[in-house]
PDB file of N, CA and C in Angstrom:
ATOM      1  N   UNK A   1      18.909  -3.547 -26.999  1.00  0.00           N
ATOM      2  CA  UNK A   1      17.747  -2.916 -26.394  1.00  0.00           C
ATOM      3  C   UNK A   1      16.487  -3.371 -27.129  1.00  0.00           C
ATOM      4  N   UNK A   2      15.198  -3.161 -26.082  1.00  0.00           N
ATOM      5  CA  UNK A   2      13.787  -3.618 -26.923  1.00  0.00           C
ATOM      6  C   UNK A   2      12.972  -2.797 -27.026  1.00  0.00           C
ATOM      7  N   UNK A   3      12.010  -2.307 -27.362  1.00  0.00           N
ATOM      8  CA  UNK A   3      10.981  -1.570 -26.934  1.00  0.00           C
ATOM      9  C   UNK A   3       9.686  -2.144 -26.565  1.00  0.00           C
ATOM     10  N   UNK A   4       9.220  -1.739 -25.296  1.00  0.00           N
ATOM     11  CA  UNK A   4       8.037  -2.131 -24.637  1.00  0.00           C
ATOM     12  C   UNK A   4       6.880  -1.261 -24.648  1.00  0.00           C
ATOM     13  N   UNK A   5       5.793  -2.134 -24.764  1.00  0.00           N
ATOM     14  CA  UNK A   5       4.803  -0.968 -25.309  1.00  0.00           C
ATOM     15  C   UNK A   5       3.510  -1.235 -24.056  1.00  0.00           C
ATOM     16  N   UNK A   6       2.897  -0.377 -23.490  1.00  0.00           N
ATOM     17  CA  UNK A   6       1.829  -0.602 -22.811  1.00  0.00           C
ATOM     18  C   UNK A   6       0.422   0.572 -22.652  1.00  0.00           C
ATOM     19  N   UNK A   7      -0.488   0.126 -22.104  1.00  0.00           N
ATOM     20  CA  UNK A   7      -1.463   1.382 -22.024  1.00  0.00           C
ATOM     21  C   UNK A   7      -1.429   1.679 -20.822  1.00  0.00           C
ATOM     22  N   UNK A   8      -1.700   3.353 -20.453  1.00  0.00           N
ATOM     23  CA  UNK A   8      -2.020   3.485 -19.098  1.00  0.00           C
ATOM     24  C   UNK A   8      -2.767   4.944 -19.604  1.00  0.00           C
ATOM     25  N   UNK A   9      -3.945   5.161 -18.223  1.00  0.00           N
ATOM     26  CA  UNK A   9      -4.231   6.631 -18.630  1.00  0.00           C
ATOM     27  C   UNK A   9      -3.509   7.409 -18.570  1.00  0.00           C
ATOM     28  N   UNK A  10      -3.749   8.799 -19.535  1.00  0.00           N
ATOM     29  CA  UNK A  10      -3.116  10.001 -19.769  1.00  0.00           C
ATOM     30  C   UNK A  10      -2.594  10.933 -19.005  1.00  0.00           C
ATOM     31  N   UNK A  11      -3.358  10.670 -18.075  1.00  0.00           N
ATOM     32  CA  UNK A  11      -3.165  11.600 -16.348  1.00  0.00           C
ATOM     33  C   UNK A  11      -2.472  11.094 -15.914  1.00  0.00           C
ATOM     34  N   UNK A  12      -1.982   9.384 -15.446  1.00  0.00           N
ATOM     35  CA  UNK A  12      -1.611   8.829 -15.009  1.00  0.00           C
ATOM     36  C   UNK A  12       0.346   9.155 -15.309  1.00  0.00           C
ATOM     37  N   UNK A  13      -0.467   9.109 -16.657  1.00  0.00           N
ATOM     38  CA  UNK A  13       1.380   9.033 -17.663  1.00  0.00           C
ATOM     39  C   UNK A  13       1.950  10.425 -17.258  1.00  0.00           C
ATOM     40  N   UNK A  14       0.955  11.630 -17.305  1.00  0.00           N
ATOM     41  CA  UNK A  14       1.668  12.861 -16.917  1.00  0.00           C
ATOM     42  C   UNK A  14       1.758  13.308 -15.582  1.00  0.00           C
ATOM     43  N   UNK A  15       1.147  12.903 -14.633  1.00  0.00           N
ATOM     44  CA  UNK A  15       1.464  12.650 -13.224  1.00  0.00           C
ATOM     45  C   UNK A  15       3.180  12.448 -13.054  1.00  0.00           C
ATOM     46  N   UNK A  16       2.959  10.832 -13.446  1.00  0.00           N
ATOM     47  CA  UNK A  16       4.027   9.929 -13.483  1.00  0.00           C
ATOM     48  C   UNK A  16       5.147  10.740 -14.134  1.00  0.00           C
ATOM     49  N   UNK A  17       5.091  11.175 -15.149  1.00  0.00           N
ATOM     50  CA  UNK A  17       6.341  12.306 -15.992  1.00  0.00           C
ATOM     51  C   UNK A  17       6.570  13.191 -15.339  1.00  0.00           C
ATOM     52  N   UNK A  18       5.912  14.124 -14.592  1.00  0.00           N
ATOM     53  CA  UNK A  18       6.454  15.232 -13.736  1.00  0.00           C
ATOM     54  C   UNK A  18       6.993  14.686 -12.533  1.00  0.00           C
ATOM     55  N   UNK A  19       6.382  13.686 -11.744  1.00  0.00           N
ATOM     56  CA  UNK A  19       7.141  13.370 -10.741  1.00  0.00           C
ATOM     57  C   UNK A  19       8.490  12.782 -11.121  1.00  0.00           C
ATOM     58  N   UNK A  20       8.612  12.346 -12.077  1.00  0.00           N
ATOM     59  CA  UNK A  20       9.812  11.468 -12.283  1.00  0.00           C
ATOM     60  C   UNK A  20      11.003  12.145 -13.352  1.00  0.00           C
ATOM     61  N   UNK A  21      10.442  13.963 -14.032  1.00  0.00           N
ATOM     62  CA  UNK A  21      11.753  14.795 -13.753  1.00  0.00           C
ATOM     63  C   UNK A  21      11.829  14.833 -12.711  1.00  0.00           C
ATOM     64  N   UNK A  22      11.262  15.913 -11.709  1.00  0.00           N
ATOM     65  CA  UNK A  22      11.596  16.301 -10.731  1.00  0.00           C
ATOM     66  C   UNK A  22      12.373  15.687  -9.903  1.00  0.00           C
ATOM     67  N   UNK A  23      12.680  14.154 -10.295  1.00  0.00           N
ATOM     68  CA  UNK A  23      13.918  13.172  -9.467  1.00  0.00           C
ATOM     69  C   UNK A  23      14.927  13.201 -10.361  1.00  0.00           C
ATOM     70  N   UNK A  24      14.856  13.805 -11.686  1.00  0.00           N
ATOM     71  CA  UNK A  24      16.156  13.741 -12.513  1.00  0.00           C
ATOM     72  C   UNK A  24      15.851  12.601 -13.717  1.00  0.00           C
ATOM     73  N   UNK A  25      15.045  11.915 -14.044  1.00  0.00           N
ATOM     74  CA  UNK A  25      14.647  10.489 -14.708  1.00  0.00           C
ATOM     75  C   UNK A  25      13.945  10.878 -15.775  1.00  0.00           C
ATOM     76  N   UNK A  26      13.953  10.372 -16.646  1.00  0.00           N
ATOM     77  CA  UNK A  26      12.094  10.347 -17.618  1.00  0.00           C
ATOM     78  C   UNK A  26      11.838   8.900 -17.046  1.00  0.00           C
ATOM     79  N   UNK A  27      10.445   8.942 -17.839  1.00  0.00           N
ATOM     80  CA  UNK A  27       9.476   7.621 -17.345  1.00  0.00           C
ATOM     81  C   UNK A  27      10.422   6.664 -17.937  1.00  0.00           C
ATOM     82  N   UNK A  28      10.926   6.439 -19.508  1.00  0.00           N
ATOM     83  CA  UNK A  28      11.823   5.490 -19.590  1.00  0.00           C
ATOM     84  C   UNK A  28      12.416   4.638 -18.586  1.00  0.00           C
ATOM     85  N   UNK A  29      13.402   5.530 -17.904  1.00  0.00           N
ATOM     86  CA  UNK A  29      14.369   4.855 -16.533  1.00  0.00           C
ATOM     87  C   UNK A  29      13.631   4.800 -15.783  1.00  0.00           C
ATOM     88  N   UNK A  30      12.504   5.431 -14.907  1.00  0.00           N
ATOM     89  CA  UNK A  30      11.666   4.773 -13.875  1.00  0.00           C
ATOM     90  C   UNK A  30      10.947   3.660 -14.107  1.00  0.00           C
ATOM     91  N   UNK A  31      10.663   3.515 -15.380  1.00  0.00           N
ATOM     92  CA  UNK A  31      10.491   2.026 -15.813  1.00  0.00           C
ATOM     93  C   UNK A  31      11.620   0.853 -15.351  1.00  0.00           C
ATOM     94  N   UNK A  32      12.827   1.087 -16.025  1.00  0.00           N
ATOM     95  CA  UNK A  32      13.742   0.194 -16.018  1.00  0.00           C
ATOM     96  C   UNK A  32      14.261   0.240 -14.739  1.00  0.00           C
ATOM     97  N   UNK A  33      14.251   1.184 -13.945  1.00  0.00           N
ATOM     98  CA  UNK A  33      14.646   0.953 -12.157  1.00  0.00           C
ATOM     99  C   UNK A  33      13.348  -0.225 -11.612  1.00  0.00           C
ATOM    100  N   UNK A  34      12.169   0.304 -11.500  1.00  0.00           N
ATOM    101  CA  UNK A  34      11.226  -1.073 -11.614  1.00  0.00           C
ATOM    102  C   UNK A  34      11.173  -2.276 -11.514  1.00  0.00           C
ATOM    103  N   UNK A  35      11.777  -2.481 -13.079  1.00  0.00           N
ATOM    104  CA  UNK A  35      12.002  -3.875 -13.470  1.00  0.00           C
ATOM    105  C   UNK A  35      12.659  -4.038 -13.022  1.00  0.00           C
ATOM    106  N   UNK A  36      14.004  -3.598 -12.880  1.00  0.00           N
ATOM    107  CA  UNK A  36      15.546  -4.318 -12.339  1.00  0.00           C
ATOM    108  C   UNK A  36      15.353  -4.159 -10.743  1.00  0.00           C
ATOM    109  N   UNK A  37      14.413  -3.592  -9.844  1.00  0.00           N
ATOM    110  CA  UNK A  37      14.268  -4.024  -8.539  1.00  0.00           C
ATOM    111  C   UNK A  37      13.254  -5.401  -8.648  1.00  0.00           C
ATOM    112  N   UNK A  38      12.276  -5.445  -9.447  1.00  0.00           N
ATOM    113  CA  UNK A  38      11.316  -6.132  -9.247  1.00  0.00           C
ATOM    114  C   UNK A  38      12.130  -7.638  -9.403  1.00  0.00           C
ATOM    115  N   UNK A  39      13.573  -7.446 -10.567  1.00  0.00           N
ATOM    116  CA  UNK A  39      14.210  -8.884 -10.601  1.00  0.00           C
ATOM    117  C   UNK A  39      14.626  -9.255  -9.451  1.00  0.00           C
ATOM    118  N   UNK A  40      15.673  -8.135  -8.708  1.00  0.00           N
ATOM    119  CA  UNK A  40      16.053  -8.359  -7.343  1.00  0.00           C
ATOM    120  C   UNK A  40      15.896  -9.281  -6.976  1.00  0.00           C
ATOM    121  N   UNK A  41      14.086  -7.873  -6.346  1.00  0.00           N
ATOM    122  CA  UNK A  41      13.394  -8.318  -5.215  1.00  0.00           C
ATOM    123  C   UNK A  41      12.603 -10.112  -5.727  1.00  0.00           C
ATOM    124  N   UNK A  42      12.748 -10.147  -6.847  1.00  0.00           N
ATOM    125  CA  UNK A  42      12.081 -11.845  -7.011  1.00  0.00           C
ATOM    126  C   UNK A  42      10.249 -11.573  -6.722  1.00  0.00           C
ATOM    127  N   UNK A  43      10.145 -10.191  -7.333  1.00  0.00           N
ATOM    128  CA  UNK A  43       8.429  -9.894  -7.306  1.00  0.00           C
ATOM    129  C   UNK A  43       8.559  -8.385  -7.139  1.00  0.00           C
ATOM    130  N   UNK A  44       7.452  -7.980  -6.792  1.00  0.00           N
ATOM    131  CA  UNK A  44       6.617  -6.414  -6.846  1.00  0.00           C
ATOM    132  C   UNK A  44       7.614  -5.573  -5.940  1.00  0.00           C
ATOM    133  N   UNK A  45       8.477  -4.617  -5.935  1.00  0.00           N
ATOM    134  CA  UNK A  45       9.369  -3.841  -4.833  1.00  0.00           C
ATOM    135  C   UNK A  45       8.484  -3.253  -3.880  1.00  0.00           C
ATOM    136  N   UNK A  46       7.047  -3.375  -3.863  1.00  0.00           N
ATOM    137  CA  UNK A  46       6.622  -2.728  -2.553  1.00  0.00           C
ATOM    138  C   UNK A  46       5.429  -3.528  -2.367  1.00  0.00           C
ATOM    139  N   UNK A  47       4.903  -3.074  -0.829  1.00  0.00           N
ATOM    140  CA  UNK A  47       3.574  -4.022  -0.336  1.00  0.00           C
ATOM    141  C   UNK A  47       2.672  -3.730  -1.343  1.00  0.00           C
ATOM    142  N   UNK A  48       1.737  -4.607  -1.480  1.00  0.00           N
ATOM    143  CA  UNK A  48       0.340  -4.417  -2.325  1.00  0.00           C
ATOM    144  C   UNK A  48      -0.597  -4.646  -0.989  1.00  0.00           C
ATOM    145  N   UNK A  49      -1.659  -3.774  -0.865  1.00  0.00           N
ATOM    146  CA  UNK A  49      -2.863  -4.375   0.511  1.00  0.00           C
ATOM    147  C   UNK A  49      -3.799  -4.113  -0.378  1.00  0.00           C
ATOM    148  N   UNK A  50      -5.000  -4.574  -0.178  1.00  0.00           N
ATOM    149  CA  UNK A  50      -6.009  -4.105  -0.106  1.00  0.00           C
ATOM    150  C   UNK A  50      -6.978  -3.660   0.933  1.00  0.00           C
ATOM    151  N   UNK A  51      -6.172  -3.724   2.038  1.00  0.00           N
ATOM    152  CA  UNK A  51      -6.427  -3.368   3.636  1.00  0.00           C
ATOM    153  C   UNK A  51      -5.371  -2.445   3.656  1.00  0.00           C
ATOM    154  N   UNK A  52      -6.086  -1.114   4.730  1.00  0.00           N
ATOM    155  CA  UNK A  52      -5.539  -0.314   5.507  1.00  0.00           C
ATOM    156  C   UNK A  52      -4.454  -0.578   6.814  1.00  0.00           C
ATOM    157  N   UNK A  53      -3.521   0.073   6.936  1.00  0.00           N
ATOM    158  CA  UNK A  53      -2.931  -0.572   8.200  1.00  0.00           C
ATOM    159  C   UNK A  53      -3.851  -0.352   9.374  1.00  0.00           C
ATOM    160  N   UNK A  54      -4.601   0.946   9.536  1.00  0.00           N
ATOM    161  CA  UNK A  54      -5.743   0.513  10.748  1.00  0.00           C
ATOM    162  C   UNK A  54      -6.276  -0.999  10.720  1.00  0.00           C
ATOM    163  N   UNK A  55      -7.029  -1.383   9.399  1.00  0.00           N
ATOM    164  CA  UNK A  55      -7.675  -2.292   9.654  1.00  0.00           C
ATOM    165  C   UNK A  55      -6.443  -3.726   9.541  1.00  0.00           C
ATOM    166  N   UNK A  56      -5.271  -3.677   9.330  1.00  0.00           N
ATOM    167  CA  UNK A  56      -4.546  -4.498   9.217  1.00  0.00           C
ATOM    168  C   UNK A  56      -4.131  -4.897  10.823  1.00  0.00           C
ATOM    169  N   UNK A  57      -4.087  -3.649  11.817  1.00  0.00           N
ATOM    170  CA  UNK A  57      -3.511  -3.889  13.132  1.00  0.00           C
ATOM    171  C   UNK A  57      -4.882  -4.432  13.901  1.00  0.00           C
ATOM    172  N   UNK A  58      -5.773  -3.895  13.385  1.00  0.00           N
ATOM    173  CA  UNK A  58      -7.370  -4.473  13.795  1.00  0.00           C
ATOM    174  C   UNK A  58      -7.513  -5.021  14.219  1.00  0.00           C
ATOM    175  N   UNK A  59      -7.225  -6.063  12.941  1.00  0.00           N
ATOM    176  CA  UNK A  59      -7.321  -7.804  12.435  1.00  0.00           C
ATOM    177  C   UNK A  59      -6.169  -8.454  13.030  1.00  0.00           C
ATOM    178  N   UNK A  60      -5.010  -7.537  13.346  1.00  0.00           N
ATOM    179  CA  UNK A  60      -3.932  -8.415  14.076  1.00  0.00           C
ATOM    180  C   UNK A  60      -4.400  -8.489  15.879  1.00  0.00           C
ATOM    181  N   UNK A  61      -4.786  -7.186  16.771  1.00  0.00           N
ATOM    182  CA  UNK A  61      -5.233  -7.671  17.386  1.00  0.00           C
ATOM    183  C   UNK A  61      -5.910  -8.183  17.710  1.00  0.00           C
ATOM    184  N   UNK A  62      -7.574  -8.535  17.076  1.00  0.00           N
ATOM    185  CA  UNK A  62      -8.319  -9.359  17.333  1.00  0.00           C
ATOM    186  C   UNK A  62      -7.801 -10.711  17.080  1.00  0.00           C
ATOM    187  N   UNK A  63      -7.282 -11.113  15.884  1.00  0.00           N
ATOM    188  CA  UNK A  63      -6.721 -12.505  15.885  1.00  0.00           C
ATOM    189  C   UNK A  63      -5.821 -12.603  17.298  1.00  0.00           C
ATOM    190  N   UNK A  64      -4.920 -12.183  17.336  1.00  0.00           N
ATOM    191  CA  UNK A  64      -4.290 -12.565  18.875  1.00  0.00           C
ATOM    192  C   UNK A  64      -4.928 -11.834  20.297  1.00  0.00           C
ATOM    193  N   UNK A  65      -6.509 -11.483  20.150  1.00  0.00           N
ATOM    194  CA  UNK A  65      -7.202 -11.782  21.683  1.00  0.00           C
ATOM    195  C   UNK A  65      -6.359 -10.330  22.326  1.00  0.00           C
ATOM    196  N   UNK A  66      -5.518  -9.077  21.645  1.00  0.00           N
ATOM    197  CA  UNK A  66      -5.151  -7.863  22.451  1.00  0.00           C
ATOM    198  C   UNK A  66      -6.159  -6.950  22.601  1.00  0.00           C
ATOM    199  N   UNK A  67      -6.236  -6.333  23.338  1.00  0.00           N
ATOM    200  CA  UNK A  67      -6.880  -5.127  23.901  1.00  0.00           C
ATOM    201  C   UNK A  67      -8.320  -5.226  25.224  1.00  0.00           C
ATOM    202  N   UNK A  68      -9.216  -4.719  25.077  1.00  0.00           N
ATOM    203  CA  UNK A  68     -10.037  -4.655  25.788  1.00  0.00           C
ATOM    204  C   UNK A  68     -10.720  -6.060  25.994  1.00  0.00           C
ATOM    205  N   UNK A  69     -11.478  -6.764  26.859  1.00  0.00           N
ATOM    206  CA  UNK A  69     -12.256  -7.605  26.957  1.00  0.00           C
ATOM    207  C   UNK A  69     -13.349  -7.604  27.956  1.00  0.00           C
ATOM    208  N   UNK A  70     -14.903  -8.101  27.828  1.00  0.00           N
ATOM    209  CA  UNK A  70     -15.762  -7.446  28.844  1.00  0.00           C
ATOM    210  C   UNK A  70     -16.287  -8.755  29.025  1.00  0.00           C
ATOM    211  N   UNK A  71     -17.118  -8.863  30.508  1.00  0.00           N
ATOM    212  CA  UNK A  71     -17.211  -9.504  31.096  1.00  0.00           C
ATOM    213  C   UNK A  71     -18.897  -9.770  30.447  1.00  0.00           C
ATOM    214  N   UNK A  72     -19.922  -8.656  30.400  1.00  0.00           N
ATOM    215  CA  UNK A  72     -21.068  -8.379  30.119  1.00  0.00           C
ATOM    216  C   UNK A  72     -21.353  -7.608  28.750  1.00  0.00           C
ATOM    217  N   UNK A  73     -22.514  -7.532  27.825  1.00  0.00           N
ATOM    218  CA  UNK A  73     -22.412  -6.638  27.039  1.00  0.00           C
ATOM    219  C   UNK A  73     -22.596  -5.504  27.686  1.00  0.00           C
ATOM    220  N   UNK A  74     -23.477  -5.330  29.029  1.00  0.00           N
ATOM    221  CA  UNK A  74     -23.653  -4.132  29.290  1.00  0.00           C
ATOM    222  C   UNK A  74     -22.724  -3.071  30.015  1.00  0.00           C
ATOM    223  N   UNK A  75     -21.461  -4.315  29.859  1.00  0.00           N
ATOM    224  CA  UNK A  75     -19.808  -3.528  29.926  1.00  0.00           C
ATOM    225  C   UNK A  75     -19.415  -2.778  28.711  1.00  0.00           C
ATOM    226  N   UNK A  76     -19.752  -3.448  27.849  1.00  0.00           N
ATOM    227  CA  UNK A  76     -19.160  -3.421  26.526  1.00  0.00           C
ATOM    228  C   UNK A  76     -19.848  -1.963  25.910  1.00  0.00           C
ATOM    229  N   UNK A  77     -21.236  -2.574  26.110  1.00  0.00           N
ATOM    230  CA  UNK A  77     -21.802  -0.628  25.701  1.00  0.00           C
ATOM    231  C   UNK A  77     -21.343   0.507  26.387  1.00  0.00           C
ATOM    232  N   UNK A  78     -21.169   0.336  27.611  1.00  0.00           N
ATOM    233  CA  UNK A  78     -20.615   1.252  28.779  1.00  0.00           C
ATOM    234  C   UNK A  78     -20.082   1.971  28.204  1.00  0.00           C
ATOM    235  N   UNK A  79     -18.440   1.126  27.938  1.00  0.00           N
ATOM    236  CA  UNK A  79     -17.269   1.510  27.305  1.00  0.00           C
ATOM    237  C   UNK A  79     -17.634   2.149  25.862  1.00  0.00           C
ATOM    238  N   UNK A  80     -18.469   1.696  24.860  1.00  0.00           N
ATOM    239  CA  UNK A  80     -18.535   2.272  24.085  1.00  0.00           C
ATOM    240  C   UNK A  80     -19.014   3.707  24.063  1.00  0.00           C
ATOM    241  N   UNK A  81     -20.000   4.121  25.264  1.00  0.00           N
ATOM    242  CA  UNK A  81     -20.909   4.675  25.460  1.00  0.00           C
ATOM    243  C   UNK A  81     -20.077   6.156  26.145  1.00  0.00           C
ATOM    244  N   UNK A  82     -18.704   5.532  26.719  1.00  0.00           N
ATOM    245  CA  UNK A  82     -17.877   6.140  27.508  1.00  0.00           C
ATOM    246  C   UNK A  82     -17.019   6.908  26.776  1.00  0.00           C
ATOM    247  N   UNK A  83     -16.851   6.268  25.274  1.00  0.00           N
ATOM    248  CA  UNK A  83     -15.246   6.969  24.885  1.00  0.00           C
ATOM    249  C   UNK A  83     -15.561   8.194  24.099  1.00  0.00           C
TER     250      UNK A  83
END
C-alpha cells in the first residue's frame, strides 16, 4: 500500500465524508473505487461538460437544421411574439 496526499476544500472533504458513510465507505475507498473505475474506464468514469444538456440538444439541433424554420423575419418574430 501507498499513501496519497492531496488538497481539497474543507467543505468539500466533509460533504464528501457524509455522503460517502451514508453508502457504507469512508473517503479512503471512494477514492480507490475512483481510481480503479477510472483504470477500467481508460479515463474520467463520468461525462465532464461544460455545457448544459439544454444547450447541448440546442447545438445539436441547430447543427443538424431540426425544428422550426421561417420563410421571413417577420415570421420569425410572429412566432416569437406568439409563444
Amino acid at each position: 500500500m501507498t499513501t496519497v496526499s492531496f488538497r481539497t476544500n474543507r467543505q468539500i472533504k466533509e460533504e464528501a465524508k457524509q455522503l460517502y458513510s451514508s453508502l457504507g465507505m469512508d473517503l479512503s475507498t471512494a477514492i480507490n473505487i475512483f481510481l480503479r473505475q477510472s483504470i477500467r474506464d481508460n479515463g474520467i468514469p463520468f461525462h465532464i461538460s461544460a455545457s448544459s444538456q439544454a444547450n447541448m440538444e440546442a447545438r445539436h439541433e441547430a447543427e443538424n437544421h431540426i425544428g422550426k424554420s421561417f420563410a421571413t423575419t417577420d415570421d420569425l418574430m410572429k412566432d416569437l411574439l406568439d409563444a
